[in-house]
C-alpha atoms as a PDB file:
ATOM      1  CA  UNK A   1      98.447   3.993 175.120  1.00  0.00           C
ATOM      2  CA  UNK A   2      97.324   7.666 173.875  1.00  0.00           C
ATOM      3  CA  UNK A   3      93.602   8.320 173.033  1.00  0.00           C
ATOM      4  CA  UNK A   4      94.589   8.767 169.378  1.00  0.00           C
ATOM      5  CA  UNK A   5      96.470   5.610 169.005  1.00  0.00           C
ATOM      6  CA  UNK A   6      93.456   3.778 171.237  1.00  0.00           C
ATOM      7  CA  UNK A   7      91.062   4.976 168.433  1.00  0.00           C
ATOM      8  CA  UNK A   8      93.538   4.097 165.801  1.00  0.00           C
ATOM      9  CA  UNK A   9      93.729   0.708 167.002  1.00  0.00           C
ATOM     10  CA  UNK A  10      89.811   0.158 167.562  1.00  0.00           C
ATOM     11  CA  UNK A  11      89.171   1.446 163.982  1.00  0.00           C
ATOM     12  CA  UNK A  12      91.508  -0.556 162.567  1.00  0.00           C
ATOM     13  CA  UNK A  13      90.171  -3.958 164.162  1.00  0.00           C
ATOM     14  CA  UNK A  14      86.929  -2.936 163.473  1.00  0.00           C
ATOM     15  CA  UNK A  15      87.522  -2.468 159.481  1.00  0.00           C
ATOM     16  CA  UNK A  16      88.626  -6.018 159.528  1.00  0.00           C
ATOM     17  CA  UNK A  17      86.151  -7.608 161.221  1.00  0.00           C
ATOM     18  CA  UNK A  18      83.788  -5.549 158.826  1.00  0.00           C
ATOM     19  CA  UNK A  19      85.758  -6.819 155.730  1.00  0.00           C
ATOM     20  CA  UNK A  20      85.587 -10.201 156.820  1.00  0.00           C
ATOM     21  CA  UNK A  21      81.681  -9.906 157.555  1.00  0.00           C
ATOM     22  CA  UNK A  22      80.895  -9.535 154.341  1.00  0.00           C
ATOM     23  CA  UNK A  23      83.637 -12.160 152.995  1.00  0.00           C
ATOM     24  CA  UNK A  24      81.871 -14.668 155.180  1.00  0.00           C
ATOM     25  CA  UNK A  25      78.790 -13.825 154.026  1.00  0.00           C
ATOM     26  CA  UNK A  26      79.551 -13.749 150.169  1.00  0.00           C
ATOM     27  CA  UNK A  27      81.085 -17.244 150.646  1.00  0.00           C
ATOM     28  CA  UNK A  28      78.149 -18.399 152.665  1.00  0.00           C
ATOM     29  CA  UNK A  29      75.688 -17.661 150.111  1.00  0.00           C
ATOM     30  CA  UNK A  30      77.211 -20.469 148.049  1.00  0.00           C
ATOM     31  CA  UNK A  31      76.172 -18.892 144.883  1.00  0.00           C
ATOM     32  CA  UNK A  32      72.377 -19.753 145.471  1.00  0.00           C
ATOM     33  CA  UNK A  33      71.649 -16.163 146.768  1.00  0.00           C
ATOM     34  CA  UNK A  34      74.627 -14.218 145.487  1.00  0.00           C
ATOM     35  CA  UNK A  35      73.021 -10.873 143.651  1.00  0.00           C
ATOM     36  CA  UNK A  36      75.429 -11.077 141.374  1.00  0.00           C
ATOM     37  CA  UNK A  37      74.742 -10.836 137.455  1.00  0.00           C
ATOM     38  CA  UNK A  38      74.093 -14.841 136.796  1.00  0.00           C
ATOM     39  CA  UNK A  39      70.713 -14.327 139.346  1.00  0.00           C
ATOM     40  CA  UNK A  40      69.151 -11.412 137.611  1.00  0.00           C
ATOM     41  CA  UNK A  41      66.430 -14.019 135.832  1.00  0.00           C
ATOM     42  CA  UNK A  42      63.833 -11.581 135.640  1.00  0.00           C
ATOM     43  CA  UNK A  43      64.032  -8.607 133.321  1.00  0.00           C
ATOM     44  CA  UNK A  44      64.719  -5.659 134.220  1.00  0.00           C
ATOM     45  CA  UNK A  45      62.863  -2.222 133.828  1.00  0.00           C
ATOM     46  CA  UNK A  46      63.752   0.877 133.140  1.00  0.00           C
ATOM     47  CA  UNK A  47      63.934   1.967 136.901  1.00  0.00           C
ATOM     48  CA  UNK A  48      66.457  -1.150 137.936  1.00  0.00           C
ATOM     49  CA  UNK A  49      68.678  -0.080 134.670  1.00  0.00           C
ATOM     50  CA  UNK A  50      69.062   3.698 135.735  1.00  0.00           C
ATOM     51  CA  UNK A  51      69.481   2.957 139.784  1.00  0.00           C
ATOM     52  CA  UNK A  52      72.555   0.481 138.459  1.00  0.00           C
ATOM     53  CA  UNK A  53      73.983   3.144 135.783  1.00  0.00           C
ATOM     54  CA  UNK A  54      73.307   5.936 138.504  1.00  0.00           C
ATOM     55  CA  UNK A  55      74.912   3.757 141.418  1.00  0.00           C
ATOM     56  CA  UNK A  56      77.944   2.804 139.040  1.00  0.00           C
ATOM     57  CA  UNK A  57      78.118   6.183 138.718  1.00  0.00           C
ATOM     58  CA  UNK A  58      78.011   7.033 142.185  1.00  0.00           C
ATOM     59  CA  UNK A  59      80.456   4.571 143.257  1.00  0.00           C
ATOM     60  CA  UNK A  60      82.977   5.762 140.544  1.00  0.00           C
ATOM     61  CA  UNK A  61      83.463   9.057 142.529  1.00  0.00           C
ATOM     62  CA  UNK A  62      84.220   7.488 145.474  1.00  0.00           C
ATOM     63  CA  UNK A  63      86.448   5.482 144.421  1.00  0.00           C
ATOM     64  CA  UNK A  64      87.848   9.111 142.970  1.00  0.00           C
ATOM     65  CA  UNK A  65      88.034  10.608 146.509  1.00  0.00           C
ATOM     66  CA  UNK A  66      89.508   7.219 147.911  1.00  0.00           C
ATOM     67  CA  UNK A  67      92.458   7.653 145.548  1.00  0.00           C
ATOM     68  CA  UNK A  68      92.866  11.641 146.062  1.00  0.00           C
ATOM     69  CA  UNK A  69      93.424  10.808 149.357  1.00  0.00           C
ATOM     70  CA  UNK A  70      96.478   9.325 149.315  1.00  0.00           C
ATOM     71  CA  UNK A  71      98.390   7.006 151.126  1.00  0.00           C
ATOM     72  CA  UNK A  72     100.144   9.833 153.434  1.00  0.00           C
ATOM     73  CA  UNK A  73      97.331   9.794 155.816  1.00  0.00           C
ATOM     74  CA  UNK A  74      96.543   7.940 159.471  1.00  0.00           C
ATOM     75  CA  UNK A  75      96.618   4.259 159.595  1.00  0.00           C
ATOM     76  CA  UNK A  76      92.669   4.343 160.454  1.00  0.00           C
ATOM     77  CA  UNK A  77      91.441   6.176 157.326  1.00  0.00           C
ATOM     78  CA  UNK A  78      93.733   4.429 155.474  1.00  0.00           C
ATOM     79  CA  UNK A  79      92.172   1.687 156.719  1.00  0.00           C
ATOM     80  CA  UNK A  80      88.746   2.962 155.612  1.00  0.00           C
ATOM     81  CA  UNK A  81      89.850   3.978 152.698  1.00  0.00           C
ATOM     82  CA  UNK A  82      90.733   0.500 151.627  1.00  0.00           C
ATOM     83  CA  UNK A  83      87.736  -1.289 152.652  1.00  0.00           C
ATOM     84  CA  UNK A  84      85.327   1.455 150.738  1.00  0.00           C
ATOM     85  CA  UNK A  85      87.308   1.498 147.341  1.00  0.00           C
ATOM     86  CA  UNK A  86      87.003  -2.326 147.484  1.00  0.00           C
ATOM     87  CA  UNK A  87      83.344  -2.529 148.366  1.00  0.00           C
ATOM     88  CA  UNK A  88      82.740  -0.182 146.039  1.00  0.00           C
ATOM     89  CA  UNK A  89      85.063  -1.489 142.998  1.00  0.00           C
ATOM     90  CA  UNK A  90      83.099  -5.149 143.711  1.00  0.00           C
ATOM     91  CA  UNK A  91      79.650  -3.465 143.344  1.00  0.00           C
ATOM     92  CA  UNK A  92      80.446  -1.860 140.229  1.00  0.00           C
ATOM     93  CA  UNK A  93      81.426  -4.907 139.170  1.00  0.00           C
ATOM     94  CA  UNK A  94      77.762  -6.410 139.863  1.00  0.00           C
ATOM     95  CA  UNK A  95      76.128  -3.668 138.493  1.00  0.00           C
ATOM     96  CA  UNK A  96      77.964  -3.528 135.224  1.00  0.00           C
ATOM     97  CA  UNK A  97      77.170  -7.254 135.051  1.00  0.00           C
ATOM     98  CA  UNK A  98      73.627  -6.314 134.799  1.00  0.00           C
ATOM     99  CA  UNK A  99      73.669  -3.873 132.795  1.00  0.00           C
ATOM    100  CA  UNK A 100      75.681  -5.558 129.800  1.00  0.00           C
ATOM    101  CA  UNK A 101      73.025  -8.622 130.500  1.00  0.00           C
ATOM    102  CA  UNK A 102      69.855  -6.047 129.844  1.00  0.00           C
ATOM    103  CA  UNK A 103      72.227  -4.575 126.917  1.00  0.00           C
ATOM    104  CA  UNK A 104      72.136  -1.033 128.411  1.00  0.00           C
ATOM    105  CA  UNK A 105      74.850   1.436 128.368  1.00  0.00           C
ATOM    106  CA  UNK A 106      77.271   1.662 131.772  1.00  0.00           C
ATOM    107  CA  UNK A 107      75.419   5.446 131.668  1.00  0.00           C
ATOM    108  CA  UNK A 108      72.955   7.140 129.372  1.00  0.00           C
ATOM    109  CA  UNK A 109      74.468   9.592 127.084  1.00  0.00           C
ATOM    110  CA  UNK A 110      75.485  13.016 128.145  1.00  0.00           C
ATOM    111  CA  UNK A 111      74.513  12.170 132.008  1.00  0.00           C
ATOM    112  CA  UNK A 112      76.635  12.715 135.232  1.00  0.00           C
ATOM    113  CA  UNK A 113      76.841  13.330 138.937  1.00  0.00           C
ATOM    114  CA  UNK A 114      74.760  16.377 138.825  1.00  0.00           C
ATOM    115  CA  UNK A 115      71.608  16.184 140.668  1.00  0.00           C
ATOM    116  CA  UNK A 116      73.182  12.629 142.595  1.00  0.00           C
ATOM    117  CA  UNK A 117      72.181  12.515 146.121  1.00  0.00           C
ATOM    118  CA  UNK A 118      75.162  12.837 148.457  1.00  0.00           C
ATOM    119  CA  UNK A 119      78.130  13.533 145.608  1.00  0.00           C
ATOM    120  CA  UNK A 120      80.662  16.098 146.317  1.00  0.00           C
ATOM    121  CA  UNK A 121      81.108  19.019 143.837  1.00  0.00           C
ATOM    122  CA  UNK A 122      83.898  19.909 141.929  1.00  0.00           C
ATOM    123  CA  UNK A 123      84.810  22.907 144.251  1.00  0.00           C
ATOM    124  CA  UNK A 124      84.644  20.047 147.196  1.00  0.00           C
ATOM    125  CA  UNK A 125      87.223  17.745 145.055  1.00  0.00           C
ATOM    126  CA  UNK A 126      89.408  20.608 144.636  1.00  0.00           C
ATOM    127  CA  UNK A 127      89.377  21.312 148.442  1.00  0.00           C
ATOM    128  CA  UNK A 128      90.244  17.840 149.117  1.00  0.00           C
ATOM    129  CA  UNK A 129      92.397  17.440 146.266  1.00  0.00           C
ATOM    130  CA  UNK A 130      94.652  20.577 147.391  1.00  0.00           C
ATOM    131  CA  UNK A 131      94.136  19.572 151.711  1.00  0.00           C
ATOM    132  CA  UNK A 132      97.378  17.834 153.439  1.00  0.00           C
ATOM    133  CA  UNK A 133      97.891  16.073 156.876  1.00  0.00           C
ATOM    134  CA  UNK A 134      94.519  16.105 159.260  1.00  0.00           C
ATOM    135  CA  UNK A 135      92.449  18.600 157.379  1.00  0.00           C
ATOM    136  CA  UNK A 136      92.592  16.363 154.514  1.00  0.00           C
ATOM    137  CA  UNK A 137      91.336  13.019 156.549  1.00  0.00           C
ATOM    138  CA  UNK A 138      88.727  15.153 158.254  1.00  0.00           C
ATOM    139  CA  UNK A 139      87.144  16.560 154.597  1.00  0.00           C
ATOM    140  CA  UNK A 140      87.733  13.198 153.567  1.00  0.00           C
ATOM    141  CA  UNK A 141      85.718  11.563 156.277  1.00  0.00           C
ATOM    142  CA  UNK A 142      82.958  14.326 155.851  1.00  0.00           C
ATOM    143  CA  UNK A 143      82.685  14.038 152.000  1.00  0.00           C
ATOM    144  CA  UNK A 144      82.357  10.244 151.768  1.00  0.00           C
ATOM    145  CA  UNK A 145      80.070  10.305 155.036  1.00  0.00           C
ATOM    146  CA  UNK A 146      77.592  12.685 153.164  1.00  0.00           C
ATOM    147  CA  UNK A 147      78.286  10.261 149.905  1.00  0.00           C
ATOM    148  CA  UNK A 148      77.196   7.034 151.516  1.00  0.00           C
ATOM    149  CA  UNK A 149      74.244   8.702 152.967  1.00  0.00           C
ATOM    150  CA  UNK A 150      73.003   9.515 149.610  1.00  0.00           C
ATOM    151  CA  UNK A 151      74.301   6.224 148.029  1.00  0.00           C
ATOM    152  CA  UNK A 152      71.949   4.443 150.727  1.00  0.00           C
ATOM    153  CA  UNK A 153      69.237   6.602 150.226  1.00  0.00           C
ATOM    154  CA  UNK A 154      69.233   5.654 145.944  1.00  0.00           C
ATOM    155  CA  UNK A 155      69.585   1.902 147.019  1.00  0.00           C
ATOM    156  CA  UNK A 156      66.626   2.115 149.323  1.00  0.00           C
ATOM    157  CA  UNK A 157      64.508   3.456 147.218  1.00  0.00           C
ATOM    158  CA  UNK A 158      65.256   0.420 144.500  1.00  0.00           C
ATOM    159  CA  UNK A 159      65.176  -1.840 147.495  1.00  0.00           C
ATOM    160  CA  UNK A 160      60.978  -0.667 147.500  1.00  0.00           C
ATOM    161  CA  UNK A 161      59.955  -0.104 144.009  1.00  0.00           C
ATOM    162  CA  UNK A 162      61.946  -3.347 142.118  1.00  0.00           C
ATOM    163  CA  UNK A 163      60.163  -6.837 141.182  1.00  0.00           C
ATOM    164  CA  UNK A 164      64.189  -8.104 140.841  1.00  0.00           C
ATOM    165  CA  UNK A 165      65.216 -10.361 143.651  1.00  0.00           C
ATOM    166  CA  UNK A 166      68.699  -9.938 142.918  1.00  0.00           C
ATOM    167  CA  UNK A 167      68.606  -6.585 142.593  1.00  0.00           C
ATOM    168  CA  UNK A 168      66.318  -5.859 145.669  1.00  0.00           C
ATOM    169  CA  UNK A 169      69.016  -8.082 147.789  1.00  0.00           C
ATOM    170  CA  UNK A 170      72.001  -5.825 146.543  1.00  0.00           C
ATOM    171  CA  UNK A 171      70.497  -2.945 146.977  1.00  0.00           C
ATOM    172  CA  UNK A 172      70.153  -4.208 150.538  1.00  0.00           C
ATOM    173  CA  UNK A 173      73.165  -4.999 150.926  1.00  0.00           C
ATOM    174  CA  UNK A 174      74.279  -1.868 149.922  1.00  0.00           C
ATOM    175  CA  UNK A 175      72.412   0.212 152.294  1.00  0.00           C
ATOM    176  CA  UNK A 176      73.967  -2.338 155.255  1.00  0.00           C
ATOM    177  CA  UNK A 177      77.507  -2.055 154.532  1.00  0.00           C
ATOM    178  CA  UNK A 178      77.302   1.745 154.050  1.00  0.00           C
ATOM    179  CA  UNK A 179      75.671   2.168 157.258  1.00  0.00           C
ATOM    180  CA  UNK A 180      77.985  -0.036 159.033  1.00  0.00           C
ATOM    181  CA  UNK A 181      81.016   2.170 156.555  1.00  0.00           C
ATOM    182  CA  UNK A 182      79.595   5.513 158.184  1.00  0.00           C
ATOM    183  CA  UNK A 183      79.494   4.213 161.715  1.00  0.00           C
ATOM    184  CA  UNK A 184      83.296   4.032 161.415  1.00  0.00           C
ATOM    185  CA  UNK A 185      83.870   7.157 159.588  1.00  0.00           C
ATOM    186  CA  UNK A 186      82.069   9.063 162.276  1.00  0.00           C
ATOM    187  CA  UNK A 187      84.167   7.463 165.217  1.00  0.00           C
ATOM    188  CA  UNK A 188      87.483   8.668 163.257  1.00  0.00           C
ATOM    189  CA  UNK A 189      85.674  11.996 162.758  1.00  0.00           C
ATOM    190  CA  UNK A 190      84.413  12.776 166.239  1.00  0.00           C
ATOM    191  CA  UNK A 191      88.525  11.666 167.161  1.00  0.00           C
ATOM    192  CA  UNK A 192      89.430  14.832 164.939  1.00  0.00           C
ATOM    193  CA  UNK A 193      87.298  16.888 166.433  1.00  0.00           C
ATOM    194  CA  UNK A 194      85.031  17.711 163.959  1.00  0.00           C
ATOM    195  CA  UNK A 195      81.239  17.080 162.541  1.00  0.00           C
ATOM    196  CA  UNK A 196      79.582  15.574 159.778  1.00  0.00           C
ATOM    197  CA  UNK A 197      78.310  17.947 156.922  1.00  0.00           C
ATOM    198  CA  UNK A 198      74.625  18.989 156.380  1.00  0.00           C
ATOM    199  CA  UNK A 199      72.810  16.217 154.387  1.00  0.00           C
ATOM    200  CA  UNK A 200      71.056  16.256 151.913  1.00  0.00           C
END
């Protein structure tokens, strides 16, 4: 078996076993602990409603970059591709829970990605947009890399500063699957040949 298909093959078993982690663990919970928007039973201030309208945010333009990319790409970051655009549909899902409970808009007026820790530019989404065959998994890989290090750095900061269980154990959450998201991304990187971009 060739090195590429090796890594192909590892990557691929090892998004599964990711997905099902946090299956298991959802279904575990049995609803008691489940951060979803039922267990938010303390109010919540201004600082939980803007990290969950920022994070919805945030997640939206992955999900963005998951479907520029395509399905004309190598079974691995396919692979990857999959398991972030569902993570990352499900916690919008959560957030938006929250924020129609606290009767907040998805987003404050007139605000966007700007300024977002991580998000890729519009000249970046072009590039990846316009990329085909390897150089578009390898900007792909680098752009979402640099995007989950800034989506874990917003949910750790919440993680600190919130008196919200529910929202303190998402945001958790959060920063664990994204880490465990990058350690893959940077194995089917480092098979391309190339390097992770500067963050922040």
């Amino acid at each position: 078996m060739s090195t590429t298909r090796r890594t192909t093959l590892v990557l691929a078993v090892a998004v599964l076993c990711l997905t099902l982690g946090v299956a298991v663990g959802r279904i575990s919970s049995g609803g008691g602990t489940d951060p979803g928007p039922a267990t938010a039973t303390v109010a919540l201030t201004d600082g939980d409603i803007a990290f969950a309208q920022a994070m919805s945010m945030h997640h939206q333009q992955a999900i963005t970059m998951v479907d520029m990319l395509g399905r004309d790409v190598a079974p691995d970051v396919r692979a990857l591709a999959a398991q972030i655009r569902t993570s990352q549909v499900q916690e919008i899902g959560i957030l938006t829970g929250w924020l129609e409970l606290a009767g907040a808009p998805a987003q404050p007026t007139g605000h966007d990605h700007v300024g977002m820790p991580g998000v890729a530019t519009n000249v970046e989404l072009t590039r990846l947009h316009d990329a085909t065959g390897p150089e578009r998994e390898i900007l792909f890989l680098q752009l979402m890399i640099r995007h989950h290090q800034g989506g874990i750095d917003m949910a750790a900061d919440v993680a600190h500063t919130t008196a919200v269980p529910a929202v303190r154990t998402r945001a958790t959450a959060l920063v664990d699957e994204q880490h465990q998201e990058i350690s893959l991304m940077a194995v089917a990187l480092d098979a391309r040949g190339a390097t992770v971009l500067p963050y922040p």
